[in-house]
PDB file of N, CA and C in Angstrom:
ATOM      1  N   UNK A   1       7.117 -20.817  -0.697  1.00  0.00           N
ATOM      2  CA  UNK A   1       8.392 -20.228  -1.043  1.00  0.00           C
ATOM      3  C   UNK A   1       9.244 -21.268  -1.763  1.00  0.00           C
ATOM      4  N   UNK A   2       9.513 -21.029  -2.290  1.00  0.00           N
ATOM      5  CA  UNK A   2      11.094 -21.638  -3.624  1.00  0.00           C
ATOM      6  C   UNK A   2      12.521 -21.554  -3.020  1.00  0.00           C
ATOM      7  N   UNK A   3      13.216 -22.377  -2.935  1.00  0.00           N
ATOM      8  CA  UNK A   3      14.381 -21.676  -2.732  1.00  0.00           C
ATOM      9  C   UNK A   3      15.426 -22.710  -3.815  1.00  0.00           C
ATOM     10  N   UNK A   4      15.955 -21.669  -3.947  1.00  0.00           N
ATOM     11  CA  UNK A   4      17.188 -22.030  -5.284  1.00  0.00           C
ATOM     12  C   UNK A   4      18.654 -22.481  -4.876  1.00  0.00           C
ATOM     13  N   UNK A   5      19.359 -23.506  -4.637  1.00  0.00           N
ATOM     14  CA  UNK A   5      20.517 -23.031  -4.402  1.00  0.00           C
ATOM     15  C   UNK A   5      21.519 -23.215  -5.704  1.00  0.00           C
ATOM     16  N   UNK A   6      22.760 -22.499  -5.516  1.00  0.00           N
ATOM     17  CA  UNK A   6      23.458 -22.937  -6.853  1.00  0.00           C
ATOM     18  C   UNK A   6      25.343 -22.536  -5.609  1.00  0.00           C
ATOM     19  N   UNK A   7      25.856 -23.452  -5.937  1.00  0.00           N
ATOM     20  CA  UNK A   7      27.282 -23.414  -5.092  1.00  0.00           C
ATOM     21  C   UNK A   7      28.366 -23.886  -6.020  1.00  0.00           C
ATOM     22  N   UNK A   8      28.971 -22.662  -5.997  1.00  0.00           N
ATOM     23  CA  UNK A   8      30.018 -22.599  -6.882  1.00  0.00           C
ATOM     24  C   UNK A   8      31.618 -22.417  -6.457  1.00  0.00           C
ATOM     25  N   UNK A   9      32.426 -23.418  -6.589  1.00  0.00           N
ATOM     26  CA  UNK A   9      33.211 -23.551  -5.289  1.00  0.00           C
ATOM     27  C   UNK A   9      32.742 -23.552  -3.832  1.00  0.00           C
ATOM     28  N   UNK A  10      33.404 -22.675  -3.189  1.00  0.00           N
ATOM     29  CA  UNK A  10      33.020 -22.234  -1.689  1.00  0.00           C
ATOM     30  C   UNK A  10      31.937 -21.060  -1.411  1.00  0.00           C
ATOM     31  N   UNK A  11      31.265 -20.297  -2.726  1.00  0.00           N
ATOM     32  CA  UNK A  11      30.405 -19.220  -2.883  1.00  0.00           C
ATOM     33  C   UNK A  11      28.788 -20.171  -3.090  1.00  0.00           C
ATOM     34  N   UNK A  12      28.102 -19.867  -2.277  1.00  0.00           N
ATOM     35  CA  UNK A  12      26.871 -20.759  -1.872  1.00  0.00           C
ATOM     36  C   UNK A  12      26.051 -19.131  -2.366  1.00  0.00           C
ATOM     37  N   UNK A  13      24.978 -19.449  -3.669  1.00  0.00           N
ATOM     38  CA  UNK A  13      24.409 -18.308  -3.691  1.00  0.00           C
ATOM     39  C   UNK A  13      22.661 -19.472  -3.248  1.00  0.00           C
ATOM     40  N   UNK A  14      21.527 -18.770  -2.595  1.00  0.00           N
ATOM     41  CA  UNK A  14      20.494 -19.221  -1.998  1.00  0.00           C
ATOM     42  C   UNK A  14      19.996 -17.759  -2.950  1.00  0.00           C
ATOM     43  N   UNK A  15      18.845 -18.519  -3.851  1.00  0.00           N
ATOM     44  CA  UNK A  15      17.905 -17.339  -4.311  1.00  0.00           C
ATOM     45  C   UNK A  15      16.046 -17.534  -3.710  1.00  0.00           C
ATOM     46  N   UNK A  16      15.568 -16.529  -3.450  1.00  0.00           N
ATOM     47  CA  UNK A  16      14.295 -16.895  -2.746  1.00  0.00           C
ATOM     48  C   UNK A  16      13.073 -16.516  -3.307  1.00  0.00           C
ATOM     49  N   UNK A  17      12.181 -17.143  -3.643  1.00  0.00           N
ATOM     50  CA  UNK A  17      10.847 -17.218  -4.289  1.00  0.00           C
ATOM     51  C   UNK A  17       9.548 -17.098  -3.587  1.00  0.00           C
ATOM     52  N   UNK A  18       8.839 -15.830  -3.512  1.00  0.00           N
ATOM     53  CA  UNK A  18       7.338 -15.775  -2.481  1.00  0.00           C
ATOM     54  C   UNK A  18       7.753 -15.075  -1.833  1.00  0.00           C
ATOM     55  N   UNK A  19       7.358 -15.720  -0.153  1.00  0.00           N
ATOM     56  CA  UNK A  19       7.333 -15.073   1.146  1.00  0.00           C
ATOM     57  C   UNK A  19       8.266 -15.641   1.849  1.00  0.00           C
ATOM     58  N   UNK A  20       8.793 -14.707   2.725  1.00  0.00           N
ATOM     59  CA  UNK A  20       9.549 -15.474   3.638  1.00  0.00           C
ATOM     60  C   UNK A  20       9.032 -15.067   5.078  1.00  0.00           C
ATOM     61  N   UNK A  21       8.218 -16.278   5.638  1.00  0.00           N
ATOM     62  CA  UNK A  21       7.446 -15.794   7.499  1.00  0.00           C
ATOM     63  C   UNK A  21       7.424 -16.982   8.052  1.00  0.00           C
ATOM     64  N   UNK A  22       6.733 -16.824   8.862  1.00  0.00           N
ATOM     65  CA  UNK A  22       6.673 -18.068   9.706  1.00  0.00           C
ATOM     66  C   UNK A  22       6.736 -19.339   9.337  1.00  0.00           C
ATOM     67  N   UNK A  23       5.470 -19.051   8.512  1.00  0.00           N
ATOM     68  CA  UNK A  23       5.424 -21.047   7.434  1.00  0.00           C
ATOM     69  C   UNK A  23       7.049 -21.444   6.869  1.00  0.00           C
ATOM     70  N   UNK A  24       7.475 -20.431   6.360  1.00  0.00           N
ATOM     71  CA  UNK A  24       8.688 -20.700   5.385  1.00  0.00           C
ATOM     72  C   UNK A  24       9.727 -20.637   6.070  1.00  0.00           C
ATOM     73  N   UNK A  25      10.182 -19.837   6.471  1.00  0.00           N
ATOM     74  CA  UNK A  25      11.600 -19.578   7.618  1.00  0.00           C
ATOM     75  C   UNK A  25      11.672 -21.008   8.006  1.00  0.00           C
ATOM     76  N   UNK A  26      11.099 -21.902   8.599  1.00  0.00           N
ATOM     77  CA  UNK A  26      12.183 -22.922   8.974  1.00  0.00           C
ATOM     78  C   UNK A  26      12.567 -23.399   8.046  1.00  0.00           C
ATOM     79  N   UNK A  27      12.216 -23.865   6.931  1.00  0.00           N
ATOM     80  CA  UNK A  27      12.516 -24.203   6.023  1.00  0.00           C
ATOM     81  C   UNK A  27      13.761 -23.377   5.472  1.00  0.00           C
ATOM     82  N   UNK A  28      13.711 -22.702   5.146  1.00  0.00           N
ATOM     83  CA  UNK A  28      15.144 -22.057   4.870  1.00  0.00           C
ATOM     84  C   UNK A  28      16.304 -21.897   5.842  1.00  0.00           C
ATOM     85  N   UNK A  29      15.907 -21.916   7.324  1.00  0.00           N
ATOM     86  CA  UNK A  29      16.773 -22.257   8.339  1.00  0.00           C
ATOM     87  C   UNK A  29      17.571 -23.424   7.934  1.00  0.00           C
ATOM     88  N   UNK A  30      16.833 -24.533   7.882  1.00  0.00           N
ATOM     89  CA  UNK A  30      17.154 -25.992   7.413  1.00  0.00           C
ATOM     90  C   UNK A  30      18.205 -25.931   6.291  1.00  0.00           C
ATOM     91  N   UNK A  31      17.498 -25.274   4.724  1.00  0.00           N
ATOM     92  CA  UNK A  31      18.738 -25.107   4.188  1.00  0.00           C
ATOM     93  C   UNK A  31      19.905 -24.927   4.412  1.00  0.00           C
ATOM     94  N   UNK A  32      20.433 -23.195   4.747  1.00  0.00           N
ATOM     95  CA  UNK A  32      21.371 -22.683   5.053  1.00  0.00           C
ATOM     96  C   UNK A  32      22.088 -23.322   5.993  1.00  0.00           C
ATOM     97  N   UNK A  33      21.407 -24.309   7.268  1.00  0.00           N
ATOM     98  CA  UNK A  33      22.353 -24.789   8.062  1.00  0.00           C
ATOM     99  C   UNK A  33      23.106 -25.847   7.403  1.00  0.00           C
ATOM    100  N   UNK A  34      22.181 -26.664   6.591  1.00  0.00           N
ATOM    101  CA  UNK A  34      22.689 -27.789   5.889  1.00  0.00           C
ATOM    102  C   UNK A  34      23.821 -26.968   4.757  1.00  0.00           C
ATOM    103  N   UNK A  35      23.876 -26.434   4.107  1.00  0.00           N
ATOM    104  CA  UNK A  35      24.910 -25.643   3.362  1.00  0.00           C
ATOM    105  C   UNK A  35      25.948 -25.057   3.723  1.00  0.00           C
ATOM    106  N   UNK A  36      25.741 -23.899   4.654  1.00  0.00           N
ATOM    107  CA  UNK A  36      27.034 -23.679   5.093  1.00  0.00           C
ATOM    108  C   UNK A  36      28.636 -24.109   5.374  1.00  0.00           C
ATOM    109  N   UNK A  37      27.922 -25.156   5.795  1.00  0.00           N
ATOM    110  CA  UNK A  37      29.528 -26.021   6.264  1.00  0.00           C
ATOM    111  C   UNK A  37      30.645 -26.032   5.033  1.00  0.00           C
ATOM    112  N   UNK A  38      30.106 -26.093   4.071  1.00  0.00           N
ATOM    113  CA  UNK A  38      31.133 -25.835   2.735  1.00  0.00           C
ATOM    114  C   UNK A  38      31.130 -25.067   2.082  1.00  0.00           C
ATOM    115  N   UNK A  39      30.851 -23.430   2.504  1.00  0.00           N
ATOM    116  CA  UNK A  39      30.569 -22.162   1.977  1.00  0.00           C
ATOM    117  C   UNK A  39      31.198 -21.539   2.990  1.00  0.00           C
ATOM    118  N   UNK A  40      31.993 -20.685   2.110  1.00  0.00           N
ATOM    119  CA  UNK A  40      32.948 -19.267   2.641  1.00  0.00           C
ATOM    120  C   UNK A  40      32.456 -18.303   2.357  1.00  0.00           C
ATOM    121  N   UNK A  41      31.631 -18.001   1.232  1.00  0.00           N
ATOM    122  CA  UNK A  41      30.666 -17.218   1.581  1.00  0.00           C
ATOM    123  C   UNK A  41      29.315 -17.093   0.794  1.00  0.00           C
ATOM    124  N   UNK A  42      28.047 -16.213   1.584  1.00  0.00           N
ATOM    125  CA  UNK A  42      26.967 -16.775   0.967  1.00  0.00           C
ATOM    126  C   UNK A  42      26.220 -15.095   0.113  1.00  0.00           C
ATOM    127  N   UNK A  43      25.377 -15.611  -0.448  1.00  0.00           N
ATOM    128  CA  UNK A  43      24.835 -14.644  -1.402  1.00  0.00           C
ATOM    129  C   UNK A  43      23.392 -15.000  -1.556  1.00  0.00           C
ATOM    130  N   UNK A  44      22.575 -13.919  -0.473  1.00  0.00           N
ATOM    131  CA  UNK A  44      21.281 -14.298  -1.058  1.00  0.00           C
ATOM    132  C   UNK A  44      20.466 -13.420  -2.347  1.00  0.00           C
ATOM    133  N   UNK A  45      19.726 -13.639  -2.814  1.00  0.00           N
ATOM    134  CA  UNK A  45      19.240 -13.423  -4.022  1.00  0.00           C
ATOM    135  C   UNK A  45      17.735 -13.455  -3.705  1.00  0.00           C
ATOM    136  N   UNK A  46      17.342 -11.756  -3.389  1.00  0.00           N
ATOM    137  CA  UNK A  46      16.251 -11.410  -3.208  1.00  0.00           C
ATOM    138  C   UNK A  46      15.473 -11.097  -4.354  1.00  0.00           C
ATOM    139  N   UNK A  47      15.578 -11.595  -5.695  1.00  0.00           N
ATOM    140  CA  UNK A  47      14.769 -10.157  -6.508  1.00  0.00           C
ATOM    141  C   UNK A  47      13.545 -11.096  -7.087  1.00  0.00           C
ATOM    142  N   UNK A  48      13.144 -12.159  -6.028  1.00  0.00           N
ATOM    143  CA  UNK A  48      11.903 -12.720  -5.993  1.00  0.00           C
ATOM    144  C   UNK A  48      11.252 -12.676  -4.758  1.00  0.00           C
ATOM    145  N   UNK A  49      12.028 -12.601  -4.189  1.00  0.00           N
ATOM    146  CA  UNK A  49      10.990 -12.487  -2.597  1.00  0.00           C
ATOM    147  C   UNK A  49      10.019 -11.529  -2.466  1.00  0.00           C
ATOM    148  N   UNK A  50       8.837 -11.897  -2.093  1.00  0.00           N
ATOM    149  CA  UNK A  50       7.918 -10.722  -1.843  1.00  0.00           C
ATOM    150  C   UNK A  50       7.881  -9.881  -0.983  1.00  0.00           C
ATOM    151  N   UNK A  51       7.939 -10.902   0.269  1.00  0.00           N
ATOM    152  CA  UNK A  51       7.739 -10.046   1.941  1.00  0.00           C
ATOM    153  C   UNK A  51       8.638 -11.286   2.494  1.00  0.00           C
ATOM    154  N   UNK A  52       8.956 -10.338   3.907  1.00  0.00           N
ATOM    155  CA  UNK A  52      10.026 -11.210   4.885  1.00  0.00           C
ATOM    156  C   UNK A  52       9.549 -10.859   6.040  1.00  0.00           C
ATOM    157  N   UNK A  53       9.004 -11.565   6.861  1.00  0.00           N
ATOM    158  CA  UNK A  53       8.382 -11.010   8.481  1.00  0.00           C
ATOM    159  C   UNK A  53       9.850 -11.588   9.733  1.00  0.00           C
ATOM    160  N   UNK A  54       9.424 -10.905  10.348  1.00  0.00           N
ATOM    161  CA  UNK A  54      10.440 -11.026  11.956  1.00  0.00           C
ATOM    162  C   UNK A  54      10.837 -12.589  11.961  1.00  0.00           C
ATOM    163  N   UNK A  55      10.147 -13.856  11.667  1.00  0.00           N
ATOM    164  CA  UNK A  55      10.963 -15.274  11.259  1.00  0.00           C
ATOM    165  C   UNK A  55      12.108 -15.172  10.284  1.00  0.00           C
ATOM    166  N   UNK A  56      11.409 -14.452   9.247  1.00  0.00           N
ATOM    167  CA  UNK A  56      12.433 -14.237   8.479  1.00  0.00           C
ATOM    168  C   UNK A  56      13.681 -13.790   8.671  1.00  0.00           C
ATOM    169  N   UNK A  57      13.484 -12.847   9.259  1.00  0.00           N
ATOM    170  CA  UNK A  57      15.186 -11.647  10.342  1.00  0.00           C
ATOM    171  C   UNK A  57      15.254 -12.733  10.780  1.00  0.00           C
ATOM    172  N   UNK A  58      15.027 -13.635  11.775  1.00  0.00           N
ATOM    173  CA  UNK A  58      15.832 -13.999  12.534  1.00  0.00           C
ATOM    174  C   UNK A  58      16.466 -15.342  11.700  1.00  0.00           C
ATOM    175  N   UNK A  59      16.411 -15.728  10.838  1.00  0.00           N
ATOM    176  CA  UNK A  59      17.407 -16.624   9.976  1.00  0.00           C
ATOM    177  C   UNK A  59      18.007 -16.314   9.464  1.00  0.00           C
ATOM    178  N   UNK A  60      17.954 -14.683   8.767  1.00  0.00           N
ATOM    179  CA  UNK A  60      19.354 -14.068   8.088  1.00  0.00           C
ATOM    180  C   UNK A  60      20.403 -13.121   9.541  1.00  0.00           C
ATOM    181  N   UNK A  61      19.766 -13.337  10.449  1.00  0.00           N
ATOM    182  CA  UNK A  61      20.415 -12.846  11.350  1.00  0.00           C
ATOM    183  C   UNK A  61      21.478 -14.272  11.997  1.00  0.00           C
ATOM    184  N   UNK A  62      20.398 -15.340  11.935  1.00  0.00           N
ATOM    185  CA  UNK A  62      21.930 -16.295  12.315  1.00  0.00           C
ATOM    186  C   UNK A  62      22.538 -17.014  11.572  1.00  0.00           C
ATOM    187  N   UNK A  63      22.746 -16.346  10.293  1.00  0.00           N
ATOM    188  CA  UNK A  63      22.882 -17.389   8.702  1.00  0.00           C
ATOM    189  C   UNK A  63      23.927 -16.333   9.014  1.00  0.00           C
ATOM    190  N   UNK A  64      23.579 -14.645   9.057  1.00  0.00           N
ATOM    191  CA  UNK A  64      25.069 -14.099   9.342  1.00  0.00           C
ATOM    192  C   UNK A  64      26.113 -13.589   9.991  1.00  0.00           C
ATOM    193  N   UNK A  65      25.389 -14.394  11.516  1.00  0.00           N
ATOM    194  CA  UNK A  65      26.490 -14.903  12.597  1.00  0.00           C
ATOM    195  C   UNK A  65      27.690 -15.993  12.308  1.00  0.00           C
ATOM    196  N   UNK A  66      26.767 -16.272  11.286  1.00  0.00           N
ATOM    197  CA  UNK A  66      27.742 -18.071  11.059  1.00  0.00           C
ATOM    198  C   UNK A  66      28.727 -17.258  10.065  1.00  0.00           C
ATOM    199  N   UNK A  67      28.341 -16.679   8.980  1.00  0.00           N
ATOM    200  CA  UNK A  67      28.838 -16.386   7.409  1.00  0.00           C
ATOM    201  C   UNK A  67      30.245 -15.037   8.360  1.00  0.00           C
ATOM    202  N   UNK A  68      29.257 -14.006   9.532  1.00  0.00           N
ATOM    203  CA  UNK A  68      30.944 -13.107   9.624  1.00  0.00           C
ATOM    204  C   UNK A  68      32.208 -14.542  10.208  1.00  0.00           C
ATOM    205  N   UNK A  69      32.029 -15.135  10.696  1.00  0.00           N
ATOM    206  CA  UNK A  69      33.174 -16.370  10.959  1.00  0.00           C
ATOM    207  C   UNK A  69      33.885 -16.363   9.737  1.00  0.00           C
ATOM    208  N   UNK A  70      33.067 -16.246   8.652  1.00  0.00           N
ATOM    209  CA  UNK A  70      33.889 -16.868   7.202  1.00  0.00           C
ATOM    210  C   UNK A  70      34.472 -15.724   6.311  1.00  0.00           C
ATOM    211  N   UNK A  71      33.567 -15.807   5.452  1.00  0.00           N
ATOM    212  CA  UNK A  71      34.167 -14.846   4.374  1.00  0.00           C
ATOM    213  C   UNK A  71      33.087 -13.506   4.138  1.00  0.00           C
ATOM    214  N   UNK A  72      31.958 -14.389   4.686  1.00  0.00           N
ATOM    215  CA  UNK A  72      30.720 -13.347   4.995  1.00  0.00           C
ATOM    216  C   UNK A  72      29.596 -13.544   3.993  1.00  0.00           C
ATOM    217  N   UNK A  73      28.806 -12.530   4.054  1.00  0.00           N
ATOM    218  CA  UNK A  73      26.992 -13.225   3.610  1.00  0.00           C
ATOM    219  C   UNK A  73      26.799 -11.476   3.069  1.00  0.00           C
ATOM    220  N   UNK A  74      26.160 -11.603   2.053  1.00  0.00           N
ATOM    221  CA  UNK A  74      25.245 -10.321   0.695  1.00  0.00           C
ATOM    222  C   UNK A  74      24.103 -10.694   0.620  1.00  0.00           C
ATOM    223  N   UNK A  75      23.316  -9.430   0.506  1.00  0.00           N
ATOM    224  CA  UNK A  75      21.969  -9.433   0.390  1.00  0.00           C
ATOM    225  C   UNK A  75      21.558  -8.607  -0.845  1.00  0.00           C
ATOM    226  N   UNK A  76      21.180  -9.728  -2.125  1.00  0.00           N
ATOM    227  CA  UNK A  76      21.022  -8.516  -3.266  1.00  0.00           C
ATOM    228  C   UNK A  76      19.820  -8.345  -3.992  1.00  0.00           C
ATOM    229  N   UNK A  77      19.775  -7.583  -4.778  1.00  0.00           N
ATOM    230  CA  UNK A  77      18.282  -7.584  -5.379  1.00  0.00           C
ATOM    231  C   UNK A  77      17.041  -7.369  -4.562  1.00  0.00           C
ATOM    232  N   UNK A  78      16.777  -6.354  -3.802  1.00  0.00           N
ATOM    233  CA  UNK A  78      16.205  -6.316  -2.337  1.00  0.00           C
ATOM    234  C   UNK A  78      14.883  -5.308  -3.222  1.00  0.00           C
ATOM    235  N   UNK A  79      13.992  -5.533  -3.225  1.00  0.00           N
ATOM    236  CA  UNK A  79      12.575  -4.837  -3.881  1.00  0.00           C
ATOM    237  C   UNK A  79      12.762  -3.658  -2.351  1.00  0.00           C
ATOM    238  N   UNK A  80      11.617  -2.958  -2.914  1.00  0.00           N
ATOM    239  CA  UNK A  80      11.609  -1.487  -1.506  1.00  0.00           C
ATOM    240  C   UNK A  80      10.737  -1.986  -0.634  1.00  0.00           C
ATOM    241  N   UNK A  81       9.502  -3.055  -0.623  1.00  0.00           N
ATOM    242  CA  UNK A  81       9.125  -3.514   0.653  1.00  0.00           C
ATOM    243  C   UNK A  81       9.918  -3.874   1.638  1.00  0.00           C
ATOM    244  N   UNK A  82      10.580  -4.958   0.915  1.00  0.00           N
ATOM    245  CA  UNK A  82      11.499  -6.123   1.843  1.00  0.00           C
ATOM    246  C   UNK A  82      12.688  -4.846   2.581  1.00  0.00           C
ATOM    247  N   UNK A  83      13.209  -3.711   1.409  1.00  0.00           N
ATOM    248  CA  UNK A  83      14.208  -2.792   1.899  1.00  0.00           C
ATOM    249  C   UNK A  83      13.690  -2.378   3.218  1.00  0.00           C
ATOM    250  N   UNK A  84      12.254  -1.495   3.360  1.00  0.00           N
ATOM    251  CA  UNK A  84      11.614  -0.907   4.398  1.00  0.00           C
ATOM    252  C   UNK A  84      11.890  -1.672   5.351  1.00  0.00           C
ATOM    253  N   UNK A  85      11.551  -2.918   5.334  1.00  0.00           N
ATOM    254  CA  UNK A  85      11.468  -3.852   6.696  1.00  0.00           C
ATOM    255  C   UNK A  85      12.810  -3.876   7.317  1.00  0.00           C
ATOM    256  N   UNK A  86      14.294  -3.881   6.362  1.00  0.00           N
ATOM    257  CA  UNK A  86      15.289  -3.923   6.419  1.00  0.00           C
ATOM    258  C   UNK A  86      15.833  -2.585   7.220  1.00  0.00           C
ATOM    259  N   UNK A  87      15.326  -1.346   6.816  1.00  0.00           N
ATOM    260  CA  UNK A  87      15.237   0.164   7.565  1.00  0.00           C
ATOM    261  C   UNK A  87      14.747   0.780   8.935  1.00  0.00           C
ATOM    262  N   UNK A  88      13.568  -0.447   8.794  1.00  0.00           N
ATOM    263  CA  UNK A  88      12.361  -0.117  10.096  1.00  0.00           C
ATOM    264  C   UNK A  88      13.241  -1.160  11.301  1.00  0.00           C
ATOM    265  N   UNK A  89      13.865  -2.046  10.871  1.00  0.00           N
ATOM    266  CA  UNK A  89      14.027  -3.081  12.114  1.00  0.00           C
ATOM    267  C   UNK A  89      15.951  -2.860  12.388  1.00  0.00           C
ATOM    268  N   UNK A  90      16.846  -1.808  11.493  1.00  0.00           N
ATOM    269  CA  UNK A  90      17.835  -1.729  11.670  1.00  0.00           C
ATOM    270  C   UNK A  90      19.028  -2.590  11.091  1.00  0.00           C
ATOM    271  N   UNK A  91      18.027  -3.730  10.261  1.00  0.00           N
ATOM    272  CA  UNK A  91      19.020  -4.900   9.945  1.00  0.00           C
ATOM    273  C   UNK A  91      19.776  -4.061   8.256  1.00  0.00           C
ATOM    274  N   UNK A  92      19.014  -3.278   8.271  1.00  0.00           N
ATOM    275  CA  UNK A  92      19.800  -2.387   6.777  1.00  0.00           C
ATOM    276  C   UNK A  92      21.793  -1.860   7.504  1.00  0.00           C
ATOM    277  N   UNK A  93      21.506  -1.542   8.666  1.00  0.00           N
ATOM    278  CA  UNK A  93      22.923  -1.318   9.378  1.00  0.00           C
ATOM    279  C   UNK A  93      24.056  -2.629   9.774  1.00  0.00           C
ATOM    280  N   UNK A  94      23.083  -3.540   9.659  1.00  0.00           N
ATOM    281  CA  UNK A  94      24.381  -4.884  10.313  1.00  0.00           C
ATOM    282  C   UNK A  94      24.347  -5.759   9.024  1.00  0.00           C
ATOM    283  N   UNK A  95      23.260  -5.649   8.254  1.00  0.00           N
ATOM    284  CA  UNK A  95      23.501  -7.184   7.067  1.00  0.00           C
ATOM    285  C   UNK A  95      24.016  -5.880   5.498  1.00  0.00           C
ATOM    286  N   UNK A  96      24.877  -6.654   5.288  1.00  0.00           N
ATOM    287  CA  UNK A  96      25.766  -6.155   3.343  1.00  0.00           C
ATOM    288  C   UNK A  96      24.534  -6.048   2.761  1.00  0.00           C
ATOM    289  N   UNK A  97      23.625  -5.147   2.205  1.00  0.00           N
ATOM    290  CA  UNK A  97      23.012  -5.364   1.275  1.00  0.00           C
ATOM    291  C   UNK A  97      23.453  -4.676  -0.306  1.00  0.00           C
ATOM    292  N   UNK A  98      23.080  -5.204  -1.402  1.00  0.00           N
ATOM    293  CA  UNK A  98      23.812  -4.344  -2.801  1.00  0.00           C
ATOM    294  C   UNK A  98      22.394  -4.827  -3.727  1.00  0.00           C
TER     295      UNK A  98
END
């Protein structure tokens, strides 16, 4: 997996490349924790990601525990796999997606 960041002022956009599962998720954990601290709000940038497994949820799940504190966290460019997973597990109801 790739990950992109680009932070512009306090708007931290993270774009993602491949897979996001087990192997990769910490790794992007790592990011986002290291970033946050100077981001009000974040913007991920799905329209490379392939697949996202249950590691995956659970880093955008506490990337946007941290982000509702702030200004808050988007999920965009979402292909219809990654959407499904987003539908099937409920996280389409608690995470912004556009």
């Amino acid at each position: 997996m790739t990950i992109n960041k680009t932070q512009n002022g306090n708007a931290l956009t993270i774009a993602l490349e491949g897979r996001l599962d087990t192997v990769t998720s910490p790794e992007l954990e790592k990011e986002v924790k290291d970033s946050l601290e100077a981001a009000e709000t974040l913007t991920l940038d799905f329209s490379k990601l392939e697949y996202i497994s249950s590691a995956g949820l659970r880093v955008l799940l506490s990337a946007h525990k941290t982000m509702s504190k702030k200004g808050g966290m988007k999920i965009t460019n979402v292909n219809e796999i990654v959407k499904e997973v987003f539908e099937v597990t409920g996280f389409a109801d608690i995470l912004t997606i556009e």
